[in-house]
C-alpha atoms as a PDB file:
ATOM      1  CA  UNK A   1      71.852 128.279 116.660  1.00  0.00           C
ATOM      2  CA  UNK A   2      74.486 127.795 119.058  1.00  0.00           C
ATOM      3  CA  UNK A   3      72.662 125.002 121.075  1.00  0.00           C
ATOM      4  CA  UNK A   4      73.041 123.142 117.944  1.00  0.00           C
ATOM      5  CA  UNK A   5      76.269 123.279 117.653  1.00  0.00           C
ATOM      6  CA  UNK A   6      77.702 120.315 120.276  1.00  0.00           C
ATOM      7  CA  UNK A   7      75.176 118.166 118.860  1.00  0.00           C
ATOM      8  CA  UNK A   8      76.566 118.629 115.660  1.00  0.00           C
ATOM      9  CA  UNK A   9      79.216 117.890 116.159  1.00  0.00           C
ATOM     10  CA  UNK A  10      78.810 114.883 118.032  1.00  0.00           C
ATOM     11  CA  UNK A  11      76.697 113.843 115.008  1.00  0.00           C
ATOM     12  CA  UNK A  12      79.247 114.688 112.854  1.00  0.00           C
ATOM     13  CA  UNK A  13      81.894 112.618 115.041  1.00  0.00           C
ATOM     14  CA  UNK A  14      79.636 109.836 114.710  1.00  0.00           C
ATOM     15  CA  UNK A  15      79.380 109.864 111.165  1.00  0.00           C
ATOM     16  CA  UNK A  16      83.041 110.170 110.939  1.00  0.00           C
ATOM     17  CA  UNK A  17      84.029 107.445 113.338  1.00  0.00           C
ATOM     18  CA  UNK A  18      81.386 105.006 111.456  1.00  0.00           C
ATOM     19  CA  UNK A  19      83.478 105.803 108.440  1.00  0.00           C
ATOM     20  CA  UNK A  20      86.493 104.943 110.144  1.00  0.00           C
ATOM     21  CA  UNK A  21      85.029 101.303 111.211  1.00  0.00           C
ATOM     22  CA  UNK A  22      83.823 100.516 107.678  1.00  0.00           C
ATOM     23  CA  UNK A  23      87.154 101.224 106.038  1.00  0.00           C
ATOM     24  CA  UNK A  24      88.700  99.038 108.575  1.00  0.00           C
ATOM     25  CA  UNK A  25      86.475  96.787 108.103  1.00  0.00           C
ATOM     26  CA  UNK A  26      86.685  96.869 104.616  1.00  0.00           C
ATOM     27  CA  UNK A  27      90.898  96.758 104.760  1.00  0.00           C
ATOM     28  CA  UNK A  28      90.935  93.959 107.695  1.00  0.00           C
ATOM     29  CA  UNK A  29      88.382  91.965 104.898  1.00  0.00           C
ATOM     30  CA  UNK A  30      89.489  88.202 104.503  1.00  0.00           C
ATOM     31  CA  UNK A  31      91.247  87.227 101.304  1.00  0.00           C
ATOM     32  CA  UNK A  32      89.363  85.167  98.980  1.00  0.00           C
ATOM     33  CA  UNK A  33      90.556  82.935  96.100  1.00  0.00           C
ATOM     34  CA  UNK A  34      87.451  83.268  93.909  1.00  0.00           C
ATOM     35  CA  UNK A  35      88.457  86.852  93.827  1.00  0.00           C
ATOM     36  CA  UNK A  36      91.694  86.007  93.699  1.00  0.00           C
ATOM     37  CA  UNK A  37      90.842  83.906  90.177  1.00  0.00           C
ATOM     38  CA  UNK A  38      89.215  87.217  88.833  1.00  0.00           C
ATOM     39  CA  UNK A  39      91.983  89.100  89.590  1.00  0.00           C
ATOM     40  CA  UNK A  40      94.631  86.664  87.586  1.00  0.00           C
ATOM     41  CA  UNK A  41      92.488  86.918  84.794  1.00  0.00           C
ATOM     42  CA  UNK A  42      91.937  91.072  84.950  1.00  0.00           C
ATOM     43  CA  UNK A  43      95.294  91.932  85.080  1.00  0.00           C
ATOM     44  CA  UNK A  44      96.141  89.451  81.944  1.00  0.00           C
ATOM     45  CA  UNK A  45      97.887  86.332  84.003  1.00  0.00           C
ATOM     46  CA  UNK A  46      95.794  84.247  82.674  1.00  0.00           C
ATOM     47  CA  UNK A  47      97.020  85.054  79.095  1.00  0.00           C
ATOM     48  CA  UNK A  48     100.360  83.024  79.506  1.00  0.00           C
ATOM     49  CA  UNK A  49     100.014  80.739  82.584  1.00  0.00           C
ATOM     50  CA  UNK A  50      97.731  78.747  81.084  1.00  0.00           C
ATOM     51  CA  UNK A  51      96.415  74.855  82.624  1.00  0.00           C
ATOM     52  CA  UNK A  52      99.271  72.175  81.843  1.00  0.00           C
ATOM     53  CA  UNK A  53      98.802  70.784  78.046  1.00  0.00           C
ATOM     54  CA  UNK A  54      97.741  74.187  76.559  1.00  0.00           C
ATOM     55  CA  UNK A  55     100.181  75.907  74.881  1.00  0.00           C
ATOM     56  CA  UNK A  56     101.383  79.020  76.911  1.00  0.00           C
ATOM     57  CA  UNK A  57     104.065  81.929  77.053  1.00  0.00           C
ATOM     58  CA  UNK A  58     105.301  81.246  80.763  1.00  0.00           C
ATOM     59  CA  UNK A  59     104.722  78.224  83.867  1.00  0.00           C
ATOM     60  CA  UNK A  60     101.716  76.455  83.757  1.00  0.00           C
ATOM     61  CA  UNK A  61      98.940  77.288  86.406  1.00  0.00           C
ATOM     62  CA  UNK A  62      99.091  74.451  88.360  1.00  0.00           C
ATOM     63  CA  UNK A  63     103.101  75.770  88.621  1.00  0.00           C
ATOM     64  CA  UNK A  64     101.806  78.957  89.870  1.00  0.00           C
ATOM     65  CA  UNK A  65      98.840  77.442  92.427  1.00  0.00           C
ATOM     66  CA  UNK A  66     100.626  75.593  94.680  1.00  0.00           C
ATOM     67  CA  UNK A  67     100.848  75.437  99.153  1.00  0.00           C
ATOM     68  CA  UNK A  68     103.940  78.096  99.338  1.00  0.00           C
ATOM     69  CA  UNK A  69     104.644  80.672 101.764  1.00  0.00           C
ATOM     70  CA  UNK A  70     103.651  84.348 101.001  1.00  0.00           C
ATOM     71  CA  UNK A  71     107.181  85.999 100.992  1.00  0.00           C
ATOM     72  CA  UNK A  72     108.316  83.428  99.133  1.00  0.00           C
ATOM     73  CA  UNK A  73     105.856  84.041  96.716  1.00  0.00           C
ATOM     74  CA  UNK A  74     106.744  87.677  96.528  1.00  0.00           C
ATOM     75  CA  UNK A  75     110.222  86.413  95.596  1.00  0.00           C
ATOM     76  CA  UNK A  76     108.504  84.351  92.330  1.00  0.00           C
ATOM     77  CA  UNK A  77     106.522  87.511  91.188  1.00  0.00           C
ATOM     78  CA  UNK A  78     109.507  89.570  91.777  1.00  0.00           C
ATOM     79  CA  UNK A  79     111.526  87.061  89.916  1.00  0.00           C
ATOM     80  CA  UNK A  80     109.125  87.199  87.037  1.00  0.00           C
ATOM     81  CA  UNK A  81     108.883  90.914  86.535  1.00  0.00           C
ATOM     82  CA  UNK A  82     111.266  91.504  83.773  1.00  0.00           C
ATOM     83  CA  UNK A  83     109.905  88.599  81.806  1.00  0.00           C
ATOM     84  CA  UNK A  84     106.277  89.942  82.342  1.00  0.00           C
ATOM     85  CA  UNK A  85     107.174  93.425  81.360  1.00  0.00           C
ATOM     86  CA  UNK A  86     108.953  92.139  77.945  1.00  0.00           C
ATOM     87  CA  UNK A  87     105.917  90.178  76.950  1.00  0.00           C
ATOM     88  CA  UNK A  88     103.290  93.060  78.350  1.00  0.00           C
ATOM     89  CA  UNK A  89     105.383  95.994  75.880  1.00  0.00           C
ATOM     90  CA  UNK A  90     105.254  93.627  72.831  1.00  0.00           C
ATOM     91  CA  UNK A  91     101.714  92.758  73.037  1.00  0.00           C
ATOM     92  CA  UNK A  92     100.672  96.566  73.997  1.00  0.00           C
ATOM     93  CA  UNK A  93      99.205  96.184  77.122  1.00  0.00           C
ATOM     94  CA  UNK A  94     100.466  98.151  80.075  1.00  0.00           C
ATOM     95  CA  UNK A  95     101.658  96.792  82.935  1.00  0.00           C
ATOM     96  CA  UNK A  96      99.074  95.926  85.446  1.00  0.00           C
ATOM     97  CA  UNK A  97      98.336  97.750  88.850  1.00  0.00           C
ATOM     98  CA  UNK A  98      97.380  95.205  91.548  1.00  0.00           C
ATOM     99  CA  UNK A  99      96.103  96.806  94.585  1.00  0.00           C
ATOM    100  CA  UNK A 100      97.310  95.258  98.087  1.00  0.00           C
ATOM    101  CA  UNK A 101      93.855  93.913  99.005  1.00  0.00           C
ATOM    102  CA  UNK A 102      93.996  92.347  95.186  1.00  0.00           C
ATOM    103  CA  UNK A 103      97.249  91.131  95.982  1.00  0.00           C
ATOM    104  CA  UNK A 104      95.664  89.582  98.972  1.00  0.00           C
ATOM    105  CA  UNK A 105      93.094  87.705  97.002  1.00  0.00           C
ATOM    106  CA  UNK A 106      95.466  86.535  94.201  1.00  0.00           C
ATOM    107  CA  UNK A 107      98.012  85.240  96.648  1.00  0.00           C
ATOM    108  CA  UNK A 108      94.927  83.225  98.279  1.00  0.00           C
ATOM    109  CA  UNK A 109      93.961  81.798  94.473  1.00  0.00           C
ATOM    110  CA  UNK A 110      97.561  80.601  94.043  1.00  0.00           C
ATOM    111  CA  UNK A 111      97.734  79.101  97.531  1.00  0.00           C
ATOM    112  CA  UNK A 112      99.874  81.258  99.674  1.00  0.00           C
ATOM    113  CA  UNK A 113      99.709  80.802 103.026  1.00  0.00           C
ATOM    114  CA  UNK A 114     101.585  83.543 105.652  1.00  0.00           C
ATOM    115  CA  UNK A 115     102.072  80.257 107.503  1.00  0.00           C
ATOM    116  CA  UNK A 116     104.424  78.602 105.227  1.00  0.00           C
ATOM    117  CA  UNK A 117     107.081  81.365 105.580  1.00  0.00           C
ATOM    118  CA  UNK A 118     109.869  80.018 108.005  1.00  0.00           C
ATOM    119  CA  UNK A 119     110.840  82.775 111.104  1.00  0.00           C
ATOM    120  CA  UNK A 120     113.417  85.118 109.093  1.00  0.00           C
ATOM    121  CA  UNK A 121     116.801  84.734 109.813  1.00  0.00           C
ATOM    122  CA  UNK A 122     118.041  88.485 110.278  1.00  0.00           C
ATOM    123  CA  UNK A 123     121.726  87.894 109.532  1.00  0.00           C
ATOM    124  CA  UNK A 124     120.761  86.391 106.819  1.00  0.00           C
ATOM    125  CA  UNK A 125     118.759  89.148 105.715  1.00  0.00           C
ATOM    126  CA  UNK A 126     121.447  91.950 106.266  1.00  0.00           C
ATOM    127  CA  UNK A 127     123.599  89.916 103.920  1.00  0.00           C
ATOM    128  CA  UNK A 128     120.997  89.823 101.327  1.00  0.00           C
ATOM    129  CA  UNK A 129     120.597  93.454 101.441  1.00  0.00           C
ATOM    130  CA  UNK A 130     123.901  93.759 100.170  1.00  0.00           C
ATOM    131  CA  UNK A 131     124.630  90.751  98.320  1.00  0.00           C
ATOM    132  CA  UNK A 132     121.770  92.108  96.020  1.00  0.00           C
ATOM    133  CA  UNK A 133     122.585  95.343  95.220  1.00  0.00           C
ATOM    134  CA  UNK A 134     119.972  96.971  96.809  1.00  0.00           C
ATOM    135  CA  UNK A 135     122.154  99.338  98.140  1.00  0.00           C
ATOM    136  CA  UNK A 136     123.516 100.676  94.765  1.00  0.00           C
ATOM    137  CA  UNK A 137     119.978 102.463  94.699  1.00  0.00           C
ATOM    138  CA  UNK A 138     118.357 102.419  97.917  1.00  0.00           C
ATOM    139  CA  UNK A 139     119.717 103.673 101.150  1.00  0.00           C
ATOM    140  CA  UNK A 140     119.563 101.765 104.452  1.00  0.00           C
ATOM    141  CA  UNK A 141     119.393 104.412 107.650  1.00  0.00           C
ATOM    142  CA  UNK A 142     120.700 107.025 105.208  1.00  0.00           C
ATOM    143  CA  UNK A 143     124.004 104.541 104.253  1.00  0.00           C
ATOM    144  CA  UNK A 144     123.893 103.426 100.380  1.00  0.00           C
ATOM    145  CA  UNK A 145     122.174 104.947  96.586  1.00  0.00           C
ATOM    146  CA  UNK A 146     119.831 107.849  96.659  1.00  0.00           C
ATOM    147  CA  UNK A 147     118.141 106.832  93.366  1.00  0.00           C
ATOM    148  CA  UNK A 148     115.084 105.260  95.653  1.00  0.00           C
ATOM    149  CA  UNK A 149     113.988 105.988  99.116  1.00  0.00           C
ATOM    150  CA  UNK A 150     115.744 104.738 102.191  1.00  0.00           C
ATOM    151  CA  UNK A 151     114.577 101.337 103.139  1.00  0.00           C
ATOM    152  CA  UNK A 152     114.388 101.761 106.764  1.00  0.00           C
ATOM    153  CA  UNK A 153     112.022 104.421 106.429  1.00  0.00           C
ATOM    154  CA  UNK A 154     109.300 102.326 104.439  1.00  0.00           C
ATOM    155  CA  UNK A 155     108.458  99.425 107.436  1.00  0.00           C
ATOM    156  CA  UNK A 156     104.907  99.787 106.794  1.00  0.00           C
ATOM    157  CA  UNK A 157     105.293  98.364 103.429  1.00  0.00           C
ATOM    158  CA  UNK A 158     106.930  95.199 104.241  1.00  0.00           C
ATOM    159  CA  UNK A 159     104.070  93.680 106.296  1.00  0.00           C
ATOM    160  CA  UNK A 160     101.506  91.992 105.644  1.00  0.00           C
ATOM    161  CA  UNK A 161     102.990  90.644 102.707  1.00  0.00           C
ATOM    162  CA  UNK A 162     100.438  91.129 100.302  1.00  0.00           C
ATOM    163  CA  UNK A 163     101.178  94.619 101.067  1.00  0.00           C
ATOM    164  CA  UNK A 164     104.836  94.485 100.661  1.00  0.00           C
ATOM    165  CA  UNK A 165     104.025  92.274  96.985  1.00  0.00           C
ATOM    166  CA  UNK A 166     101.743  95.413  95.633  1.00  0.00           C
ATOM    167  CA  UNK A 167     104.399  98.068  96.323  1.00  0.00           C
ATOM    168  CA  UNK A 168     107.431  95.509  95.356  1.00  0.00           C
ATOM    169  CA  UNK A 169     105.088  95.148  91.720  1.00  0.00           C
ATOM    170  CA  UNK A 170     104.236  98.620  91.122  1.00  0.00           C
ATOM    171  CA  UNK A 171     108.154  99.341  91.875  1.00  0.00           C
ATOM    172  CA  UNK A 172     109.559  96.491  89.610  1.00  0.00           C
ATOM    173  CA  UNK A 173     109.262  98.387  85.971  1.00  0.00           C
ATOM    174  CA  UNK A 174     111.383 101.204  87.292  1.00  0.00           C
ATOM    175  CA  UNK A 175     113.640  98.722  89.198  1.00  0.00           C
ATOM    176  CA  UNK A 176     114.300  96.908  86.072  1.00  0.00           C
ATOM    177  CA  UNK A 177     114.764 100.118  84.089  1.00  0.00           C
ATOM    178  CA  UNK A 178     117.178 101.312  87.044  1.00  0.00           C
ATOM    179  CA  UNK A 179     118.915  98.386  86.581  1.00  0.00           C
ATOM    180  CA  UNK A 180     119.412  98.252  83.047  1.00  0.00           C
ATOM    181  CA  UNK A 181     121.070 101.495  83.185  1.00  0.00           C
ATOM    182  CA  UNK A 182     122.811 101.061  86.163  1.00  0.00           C
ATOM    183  CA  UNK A 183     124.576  98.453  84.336  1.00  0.00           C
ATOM    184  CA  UNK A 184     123.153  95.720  86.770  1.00  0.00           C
ATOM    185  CA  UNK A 185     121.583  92.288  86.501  1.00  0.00           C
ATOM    186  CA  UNK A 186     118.460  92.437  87.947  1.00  0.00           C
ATOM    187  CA  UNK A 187     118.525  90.755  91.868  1.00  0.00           C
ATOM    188  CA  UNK A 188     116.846  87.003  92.267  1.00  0.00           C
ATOM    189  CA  UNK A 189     115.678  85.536  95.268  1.00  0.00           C
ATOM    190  CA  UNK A 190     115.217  82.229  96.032  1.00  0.00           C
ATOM    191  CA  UNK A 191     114.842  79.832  98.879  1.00  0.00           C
ATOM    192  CA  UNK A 192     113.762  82.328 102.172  1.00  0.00           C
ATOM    193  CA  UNK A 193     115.899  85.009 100.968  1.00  0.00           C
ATOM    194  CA  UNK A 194     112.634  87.421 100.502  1.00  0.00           C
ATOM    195  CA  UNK A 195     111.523  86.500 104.109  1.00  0.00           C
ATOM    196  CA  UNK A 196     114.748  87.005 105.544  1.00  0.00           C
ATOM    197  CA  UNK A 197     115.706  90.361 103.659  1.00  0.00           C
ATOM    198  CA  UNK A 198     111.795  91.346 104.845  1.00  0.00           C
ATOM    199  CA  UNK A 199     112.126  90.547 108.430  1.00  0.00           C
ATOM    200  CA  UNK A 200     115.813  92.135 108.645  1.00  0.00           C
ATOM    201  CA  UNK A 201     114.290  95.708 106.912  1.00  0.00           C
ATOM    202  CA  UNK A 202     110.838  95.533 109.203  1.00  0.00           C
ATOM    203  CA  UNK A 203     113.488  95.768 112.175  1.00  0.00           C
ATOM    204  CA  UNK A 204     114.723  99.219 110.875  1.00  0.00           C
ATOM    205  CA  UNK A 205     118.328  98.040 112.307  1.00  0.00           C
ATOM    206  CA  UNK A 206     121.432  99.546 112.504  1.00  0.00           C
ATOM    207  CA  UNK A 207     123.263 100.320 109.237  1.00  0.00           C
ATOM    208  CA  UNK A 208     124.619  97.473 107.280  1.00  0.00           C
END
C-alpha cells in the first residue's frame, strides 16, 4: 500500500492544481455585455430604466448605456443606492446581490470601459476621504469610526473595479441605514472623485 502512496498524491496534486487553473480561468473570464443585459434584467434594472419614450421610475437606458469610465460608474450606482432601495422596499422585492464577475458583465452592457477613468489624483483622494464622511464610520490605518472596517485593510476590494462596485453595492443598504442614524446625508460623488478616493485607499497611505 505504501508504494501507492507518492503516486497519490501526485495524482491528487494534479487534480487539485487543475482545479486551481479552471477557477482562474473561470475568474480571469472576459466580461460580456449580452450577459451583462441578462443581468440588468435579473436583478430588476430593467423595471425602471426603461428605453427613452416609455414611461419609467428612474433615467432612461440609453442614460445608463453610455462610453464612461468604470469608477466613475461606481460613483452613479453608488449615487443611486438610496433611491433604488426606496423603490425595491415599496414594491417588495429585496435588494439585489450582484456578484463581482456580474458586476463585470453589467458594467460591459452599460459601456464602461477601465480605460475611460483618468490616473487618480491621490491628494485629491485623501481629501475626499474626509470631505465625505467616511471617516465618521470607517477607520483609515486605525484613525477615524469603528462602525465599519478600516479602509486600509480592504485593498483587495478596490481593484478591479467591478470588484470594488459588488462590495460598494452589497455595503450600500447598511451605509444608508448607518447614515440615517448617524444623522448624515448620504456621501455623492461626482466628476473623478470615486477614482481618486479609489486610487488614494489602494495605496494603503499614511493616516489622513
Amino acid at each position: 500500500m505504501k508504494s501507492w502512496c507518492p503516486w497519490a498524491s501526485l495524482l491528487l496534486g494534479a487534480v487539485l492544481c487543475g482545479a486551481v487553473l479552471v477557477r482562474g480561468a473561470i475568474a480571469q473570464a472576459p466580461a460580456d455585455a449580452e450577459r451583462g443585459r441578462a443581468v440588468f434584467t435579473e436583478k430588476h434594472c430593467a423595471r425602471c430604466h426603461v428605453p427613452g419614450g416609455l414611461p419609467g421610475v428612474g433615467p432612461a437606458l440609453e442614460k445608463l448605456r453610455t462610453p464612461q469610465g468604470a469608477y466613475e460608474l461606481t460613483g452613479r450606482l453608488w449615487n443611486h443606492a438610496p433611491a433604488m432601495f426606496t423603490v425595491l422596499k415599496q414594491e417588495g422585492i429585496d435588494w439585489p446581490a450582484i456578484s463581482a464577475a456580474e458586476m463585470a458583465d453589467l458594467m460591459a452592457y452599460l459601456q464602461a470601459d477601465p480605460k475611460g477613468d483618468p490616473a487618480p489624483d491621490l491628494s485629491k483622494g485623501r481629501m475626499t476621504l474626509i470631505s465625505k464622511g467616511c471617516l465618521k464610520c470607517h477607520s483609515f490605518r486605525r484613525e477615524g469610526g469603528r462602525l465599519g472596517p478600516d479602509l486600509a485593510e480592504r485593498r483587495a476590494d478596490y481593484a478591479p473595479a467591478s470588484t470594488w462596485a459588488a462590495t460598494m453595492w452589497g455595503h450600500t443598504p447598511r451605509m444608508a441605514a448607518a447614515a440615517i442614524q448617524q444623522g448624515m446625508m448620504f456621501p455623492r460623488f461626482t466628476g473623478d472623485e470615486m477614482v481618486n478616493l479609489l486610487g488614494f485607499l489602494r495605496t494603503g497611505a499614511g493616516a489622513p
